[in-house]
C-alpha atoms as a PDB file:
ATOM      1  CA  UNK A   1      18.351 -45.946 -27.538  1.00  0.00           C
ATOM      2  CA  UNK A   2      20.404 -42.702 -27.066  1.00  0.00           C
ATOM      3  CA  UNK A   3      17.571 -40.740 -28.279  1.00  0.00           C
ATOM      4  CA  UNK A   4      14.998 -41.997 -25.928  1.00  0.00           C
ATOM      5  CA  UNK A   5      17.611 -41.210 -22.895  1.00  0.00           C
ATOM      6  CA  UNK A   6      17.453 -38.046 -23.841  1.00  0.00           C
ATOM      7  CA  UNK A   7      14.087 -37.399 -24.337  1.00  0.00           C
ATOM      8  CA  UNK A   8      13.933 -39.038 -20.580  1.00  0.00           C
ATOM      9  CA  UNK A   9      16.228 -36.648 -19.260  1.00  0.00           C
ATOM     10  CA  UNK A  10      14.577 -33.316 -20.577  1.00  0.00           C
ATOM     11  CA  UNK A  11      10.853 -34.216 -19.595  1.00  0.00           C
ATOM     12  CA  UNK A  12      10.100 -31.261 -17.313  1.00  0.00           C
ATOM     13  CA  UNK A  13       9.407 -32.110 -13.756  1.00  0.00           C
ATOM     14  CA  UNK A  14       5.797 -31.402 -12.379  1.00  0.00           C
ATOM     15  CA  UNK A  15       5.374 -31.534  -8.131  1.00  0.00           C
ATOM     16  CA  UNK A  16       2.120 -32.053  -6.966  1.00  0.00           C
ATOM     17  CA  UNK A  17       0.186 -29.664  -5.824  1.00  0.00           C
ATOM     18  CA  UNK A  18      -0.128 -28.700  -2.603  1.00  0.00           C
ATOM     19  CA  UNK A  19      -2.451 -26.687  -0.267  1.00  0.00           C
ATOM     20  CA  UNK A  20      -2.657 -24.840   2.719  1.00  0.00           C
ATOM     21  CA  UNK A  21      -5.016 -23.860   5.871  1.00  0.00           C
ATOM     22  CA  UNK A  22      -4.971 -19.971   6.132  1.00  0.00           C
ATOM     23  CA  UNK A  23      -6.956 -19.090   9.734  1.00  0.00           C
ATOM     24  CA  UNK A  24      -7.899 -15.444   9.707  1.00  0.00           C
ATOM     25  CA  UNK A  25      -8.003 -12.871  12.790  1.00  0.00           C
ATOM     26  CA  UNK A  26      -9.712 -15.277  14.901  1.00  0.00           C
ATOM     27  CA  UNK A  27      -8.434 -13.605  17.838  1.00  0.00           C
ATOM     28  CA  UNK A  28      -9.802 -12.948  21.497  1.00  0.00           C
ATOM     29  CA  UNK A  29     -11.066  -9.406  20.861  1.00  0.00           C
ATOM     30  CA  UNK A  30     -13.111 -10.744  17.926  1.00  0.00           C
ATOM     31  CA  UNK A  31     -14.740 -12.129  20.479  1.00  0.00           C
ATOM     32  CA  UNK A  32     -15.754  -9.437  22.867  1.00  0.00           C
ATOM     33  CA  UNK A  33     -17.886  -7.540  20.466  1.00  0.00           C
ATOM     34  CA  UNK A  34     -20.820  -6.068  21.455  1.00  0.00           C
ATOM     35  CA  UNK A  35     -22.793  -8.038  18.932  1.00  0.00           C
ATOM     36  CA  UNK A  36     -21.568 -11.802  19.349  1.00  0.00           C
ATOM     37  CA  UNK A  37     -19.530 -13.419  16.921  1.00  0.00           C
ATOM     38  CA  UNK A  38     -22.723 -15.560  15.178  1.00  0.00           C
ATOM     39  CA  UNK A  39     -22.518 -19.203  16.091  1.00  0.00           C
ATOM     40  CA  UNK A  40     -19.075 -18.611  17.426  1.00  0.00           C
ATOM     41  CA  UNK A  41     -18.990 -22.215  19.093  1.00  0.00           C
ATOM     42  CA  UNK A  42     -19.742 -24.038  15.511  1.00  0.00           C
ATOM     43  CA  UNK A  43     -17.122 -21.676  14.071  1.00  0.00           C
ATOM     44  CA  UNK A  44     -14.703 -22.606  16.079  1.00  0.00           C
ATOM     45  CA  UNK A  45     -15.358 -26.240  16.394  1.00  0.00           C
ATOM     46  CA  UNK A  46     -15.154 -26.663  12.482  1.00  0.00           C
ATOM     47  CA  UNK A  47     -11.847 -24.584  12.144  1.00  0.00           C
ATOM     48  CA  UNK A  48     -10.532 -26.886  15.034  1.00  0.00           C
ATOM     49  CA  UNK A  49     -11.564 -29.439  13.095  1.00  0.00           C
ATOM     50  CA  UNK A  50     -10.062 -28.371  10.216  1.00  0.00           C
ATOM     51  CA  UNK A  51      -6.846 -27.541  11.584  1.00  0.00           C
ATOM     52  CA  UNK A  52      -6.691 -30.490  12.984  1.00  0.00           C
ATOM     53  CA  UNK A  53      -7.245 -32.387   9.648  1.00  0.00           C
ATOM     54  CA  UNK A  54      -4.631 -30.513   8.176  1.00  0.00           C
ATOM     55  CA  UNK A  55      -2.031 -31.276  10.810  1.00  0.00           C
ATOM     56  CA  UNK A  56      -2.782 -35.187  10.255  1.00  0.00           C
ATOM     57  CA  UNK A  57      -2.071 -34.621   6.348  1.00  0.00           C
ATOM     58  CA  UNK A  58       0.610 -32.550   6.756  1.00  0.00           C
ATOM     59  CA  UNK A  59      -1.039 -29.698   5.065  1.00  0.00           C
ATOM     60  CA  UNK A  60       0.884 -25.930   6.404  1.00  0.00           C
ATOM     61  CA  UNK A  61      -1.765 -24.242   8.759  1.00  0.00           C
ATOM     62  CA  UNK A  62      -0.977 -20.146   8.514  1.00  0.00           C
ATOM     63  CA  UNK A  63      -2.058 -18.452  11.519  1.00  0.00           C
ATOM     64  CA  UNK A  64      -2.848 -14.390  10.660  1.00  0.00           C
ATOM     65  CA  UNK A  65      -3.482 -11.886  13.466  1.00  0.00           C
ATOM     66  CA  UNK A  66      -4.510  -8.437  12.439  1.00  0.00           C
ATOM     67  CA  UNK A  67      -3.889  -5.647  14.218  1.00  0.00           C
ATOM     68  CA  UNK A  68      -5.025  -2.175  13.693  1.00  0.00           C
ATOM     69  CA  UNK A  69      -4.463   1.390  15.873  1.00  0.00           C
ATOM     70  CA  UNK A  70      -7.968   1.454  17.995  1.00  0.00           C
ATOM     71  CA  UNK A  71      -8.818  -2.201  17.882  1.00  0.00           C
ATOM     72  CA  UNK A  72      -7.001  -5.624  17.602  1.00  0.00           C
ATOM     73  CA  UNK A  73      -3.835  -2.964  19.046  1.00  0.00           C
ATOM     74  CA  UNK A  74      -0.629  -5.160  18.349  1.00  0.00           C
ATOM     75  CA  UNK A  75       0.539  -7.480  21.375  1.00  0.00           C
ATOM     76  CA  UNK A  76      -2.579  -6.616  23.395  1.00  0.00           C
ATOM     77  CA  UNK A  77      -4.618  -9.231  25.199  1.00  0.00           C
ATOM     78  CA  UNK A  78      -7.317  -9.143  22.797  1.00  0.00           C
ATOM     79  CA  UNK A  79      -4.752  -8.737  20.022  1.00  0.00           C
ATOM     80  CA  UNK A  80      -3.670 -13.010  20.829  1.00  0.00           C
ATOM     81  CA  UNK A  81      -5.176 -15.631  19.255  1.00  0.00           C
ATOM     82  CA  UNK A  82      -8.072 -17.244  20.483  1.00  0.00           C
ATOM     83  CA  UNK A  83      -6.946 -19.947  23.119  1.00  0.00           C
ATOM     84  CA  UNK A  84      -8.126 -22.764  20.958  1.00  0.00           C
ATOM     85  CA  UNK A  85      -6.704 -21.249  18.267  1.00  0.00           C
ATOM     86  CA  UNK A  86      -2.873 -21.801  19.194  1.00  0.00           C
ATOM     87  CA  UNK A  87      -0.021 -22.902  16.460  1.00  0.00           C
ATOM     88  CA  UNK A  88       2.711 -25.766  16.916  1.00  0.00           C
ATOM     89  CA  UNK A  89       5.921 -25.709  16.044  1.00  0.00           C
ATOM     90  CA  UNK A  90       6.769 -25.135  12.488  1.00  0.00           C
ATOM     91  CA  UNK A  91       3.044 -23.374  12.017  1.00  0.00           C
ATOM     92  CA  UNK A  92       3.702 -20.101  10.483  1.00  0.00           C
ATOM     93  CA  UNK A  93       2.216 -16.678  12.207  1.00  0.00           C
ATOM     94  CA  UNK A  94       1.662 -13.781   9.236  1.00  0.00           C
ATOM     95  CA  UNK A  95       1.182 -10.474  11.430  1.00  0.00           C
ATOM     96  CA  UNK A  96      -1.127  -7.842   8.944  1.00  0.00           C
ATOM     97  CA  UNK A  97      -2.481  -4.391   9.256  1.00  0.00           C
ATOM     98  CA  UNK A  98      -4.499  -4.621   5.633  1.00  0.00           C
ATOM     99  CA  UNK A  99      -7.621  -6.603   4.988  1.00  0.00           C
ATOM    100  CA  UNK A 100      -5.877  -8.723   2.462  1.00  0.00           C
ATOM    101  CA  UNK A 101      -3.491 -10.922   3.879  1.00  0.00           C
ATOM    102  CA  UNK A 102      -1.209 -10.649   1.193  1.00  0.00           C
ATOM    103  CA  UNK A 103      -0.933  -6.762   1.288  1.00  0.00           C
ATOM    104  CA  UNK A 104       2.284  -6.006   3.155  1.00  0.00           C
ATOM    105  CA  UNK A 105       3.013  -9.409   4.681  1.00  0.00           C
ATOM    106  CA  UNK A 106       4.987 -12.603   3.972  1.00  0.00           C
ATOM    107  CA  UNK A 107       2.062 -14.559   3.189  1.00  0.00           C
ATOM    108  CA  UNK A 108       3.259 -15.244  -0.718  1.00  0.00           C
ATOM    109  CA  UNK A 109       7.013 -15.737   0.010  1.00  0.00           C
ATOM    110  CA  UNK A 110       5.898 -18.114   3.357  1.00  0.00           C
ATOM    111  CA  UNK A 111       3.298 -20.289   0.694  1.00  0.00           C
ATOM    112  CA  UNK A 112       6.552 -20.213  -2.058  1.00  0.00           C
ATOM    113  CA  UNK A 113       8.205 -22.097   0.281  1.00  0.00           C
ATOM    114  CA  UNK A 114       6.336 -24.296   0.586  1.00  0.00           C
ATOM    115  CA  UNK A 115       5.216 -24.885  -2.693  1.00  0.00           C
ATOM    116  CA  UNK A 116       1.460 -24.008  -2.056  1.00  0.00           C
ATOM    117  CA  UNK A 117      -1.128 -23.484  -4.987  1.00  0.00           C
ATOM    118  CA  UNK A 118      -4.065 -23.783  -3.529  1.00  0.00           C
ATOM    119  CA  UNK A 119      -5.797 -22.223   0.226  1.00  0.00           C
ATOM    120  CA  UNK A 120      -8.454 -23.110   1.817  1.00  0.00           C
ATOM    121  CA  UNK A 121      -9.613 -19.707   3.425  1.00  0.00           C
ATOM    122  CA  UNK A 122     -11.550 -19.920   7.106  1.00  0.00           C
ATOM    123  CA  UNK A 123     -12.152 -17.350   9.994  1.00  0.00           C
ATOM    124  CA  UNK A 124     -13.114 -13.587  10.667  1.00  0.00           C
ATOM    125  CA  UNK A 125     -14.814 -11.660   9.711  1.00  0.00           C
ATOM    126  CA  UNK A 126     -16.843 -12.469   6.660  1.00  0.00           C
ATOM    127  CA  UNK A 127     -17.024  -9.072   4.650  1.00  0.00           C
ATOM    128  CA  UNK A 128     -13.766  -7.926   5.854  1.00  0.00           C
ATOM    129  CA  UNK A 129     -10.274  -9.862   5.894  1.00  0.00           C
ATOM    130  CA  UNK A 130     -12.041 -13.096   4.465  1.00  0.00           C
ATOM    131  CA  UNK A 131     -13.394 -11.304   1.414  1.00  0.00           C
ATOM    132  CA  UNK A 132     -10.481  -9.627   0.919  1.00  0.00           C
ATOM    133  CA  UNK A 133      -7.533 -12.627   1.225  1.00  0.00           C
ATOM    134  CA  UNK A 134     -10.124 -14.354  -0.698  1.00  0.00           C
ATOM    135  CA  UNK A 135      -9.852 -11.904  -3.635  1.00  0.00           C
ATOM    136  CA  UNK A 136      -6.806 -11.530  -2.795  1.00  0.00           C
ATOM    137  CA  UNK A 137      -5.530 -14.616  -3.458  1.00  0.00           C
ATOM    138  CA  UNK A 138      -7.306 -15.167  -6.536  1.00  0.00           C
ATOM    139  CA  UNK A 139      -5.496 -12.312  -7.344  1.00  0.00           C
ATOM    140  CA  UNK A 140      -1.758 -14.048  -6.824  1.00  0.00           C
ATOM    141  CA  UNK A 141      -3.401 -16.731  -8.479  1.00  0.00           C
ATOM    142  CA  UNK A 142      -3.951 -19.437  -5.916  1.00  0.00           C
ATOM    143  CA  UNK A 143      -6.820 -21.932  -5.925  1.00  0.00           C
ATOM    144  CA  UNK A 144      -9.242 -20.928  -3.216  1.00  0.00           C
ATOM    145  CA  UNK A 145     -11.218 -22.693  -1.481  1.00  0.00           C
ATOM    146  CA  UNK A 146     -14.247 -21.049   1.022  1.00  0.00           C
ATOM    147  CA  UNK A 147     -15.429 -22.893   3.992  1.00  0.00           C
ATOM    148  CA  UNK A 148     -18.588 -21.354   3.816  1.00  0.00           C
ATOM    149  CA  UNK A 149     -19.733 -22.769   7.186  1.00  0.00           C
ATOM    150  CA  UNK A 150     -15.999 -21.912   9.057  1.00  0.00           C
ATOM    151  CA  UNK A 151     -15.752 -17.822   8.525  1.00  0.00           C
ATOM    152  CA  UNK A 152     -18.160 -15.846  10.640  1.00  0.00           C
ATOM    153  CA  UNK A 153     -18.719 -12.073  12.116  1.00  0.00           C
ATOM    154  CA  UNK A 154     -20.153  -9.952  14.282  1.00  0.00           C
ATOM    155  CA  UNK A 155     -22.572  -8.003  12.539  1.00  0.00           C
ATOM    156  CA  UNK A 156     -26.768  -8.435  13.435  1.00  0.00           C
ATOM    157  CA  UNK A 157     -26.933  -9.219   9.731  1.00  0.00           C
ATOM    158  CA  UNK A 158     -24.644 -12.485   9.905  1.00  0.00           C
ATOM    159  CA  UNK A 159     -25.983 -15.095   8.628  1.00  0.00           C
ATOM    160  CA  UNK A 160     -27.227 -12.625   5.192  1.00  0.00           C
ATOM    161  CA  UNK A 161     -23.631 -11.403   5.208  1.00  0.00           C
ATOM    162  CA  UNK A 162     -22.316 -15.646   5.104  1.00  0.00           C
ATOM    163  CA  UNK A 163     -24.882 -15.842   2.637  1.00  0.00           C
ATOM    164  CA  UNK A 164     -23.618 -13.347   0.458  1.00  0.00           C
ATOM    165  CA  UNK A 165     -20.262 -13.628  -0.235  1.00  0.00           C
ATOM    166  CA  UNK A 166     -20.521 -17.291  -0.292  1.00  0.00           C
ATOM    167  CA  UNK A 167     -22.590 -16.726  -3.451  1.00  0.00           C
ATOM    168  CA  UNK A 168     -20.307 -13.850  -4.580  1.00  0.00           C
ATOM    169  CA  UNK A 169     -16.755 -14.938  -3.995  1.00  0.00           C
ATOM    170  CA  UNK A 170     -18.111 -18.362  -5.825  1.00  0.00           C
ATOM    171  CA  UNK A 171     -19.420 -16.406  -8.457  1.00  0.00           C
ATOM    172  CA  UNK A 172     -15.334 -15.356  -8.676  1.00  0.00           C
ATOM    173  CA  UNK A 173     -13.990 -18.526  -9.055  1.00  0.00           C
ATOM    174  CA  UNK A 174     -13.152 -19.149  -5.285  1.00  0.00           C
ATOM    175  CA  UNK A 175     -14.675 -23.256  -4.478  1.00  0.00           C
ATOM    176  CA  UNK A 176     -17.257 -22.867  -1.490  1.00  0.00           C
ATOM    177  CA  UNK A 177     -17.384 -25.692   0.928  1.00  0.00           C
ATOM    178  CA  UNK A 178     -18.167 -26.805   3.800  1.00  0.00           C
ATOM    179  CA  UNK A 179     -16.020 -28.197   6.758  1.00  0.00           C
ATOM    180  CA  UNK A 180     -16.998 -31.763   6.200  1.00  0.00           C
ATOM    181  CA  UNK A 181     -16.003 -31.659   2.552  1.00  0.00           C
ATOM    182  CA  UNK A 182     -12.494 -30.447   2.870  1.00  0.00           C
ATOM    183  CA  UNK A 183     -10.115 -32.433   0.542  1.00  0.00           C
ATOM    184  CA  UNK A 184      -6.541 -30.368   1.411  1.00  0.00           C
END
């Protein structure tokens, strides 16, 4: 009997895991390109949706504003998250100046925390910050998960661009979804 206590009391502990929502740079200036954000309305009704979703499971949504010297300029109007993009308490805000989201930011020590292996990667733009926190945290070693039809951009070649690094990034080892098939 003493034995089998033992045994009991040395069996290593495994916590689930768990995942998180990472929105990227879908701020107002995004918005005000030249070129349109393409299907900006769909984009941001399946990242509400998604957010949403995650609130109701209790999954962390990370909020990440970029800003840069000429454009996104920190704690400008454009610089603030789109209005029906906005965090509740306890929803973590990761301020960057790199593509990757990880680079120079809190990101890692914030998902630590909260015991996060896995993130399911939306918002702008597609062959930019996406990519790179994509690869980025493949990198750190998270699971990734794409939703290829909640990251856009602005370019007249947006829907190739989608296209492409859907196809790529899977090719990589990040999951590609879409928004209905979410499973945080």
């Amino acid at each position: 009997i003493q034995d089998n206590e033992e045994k009991m009391t040395t069996k290593p502990f495994h916590q689930k895991s768990s995942s998180a929502l990472l929105v990227i740079d879908v701020q107002k200036e995004q918005f005000e390109a030249s070129t349109p954000v393409y299907k900006a309305d769909q984009l941001l009704q399946n990242i509400t949706l998604l957010i949403s979703k995650a609130r109701e499971e209790g999954v962390p949504v990370f909020f990440v504003q970029h800003a840069a010297d000429s454009y996104l300029k920190y704690g400008s109007d454009g610089w603030q998250l789109h209005p029906q993009m906005q965090p509740i308490a306890g929803e973590v805000i990761i301020h960057k100046r790199h593509s990757n989201s990880f680079e120079d930011t809190n990101l890692q020590d914030e998902l630590s925390k909260r015991n996060v292996s896995s993130v399911v990667v939306t918002g702008l733009v597609t062959h930019g910050c996406v990519k790179a926190t994509c690869l980025g945290a493949l990198e750190e070693r998270y699971g990734v998960v794409l939703v290829g039809d909640a990251h856009s951009n602005f370019s007249k070649d947006a829907a190739r661009l989608i296209e492409k690094w859907n196809q790529q990034l899977g090719s990589k080892g990040v999951q590609v979804t879409d928004t209905r098939s979410v499973r945080y």
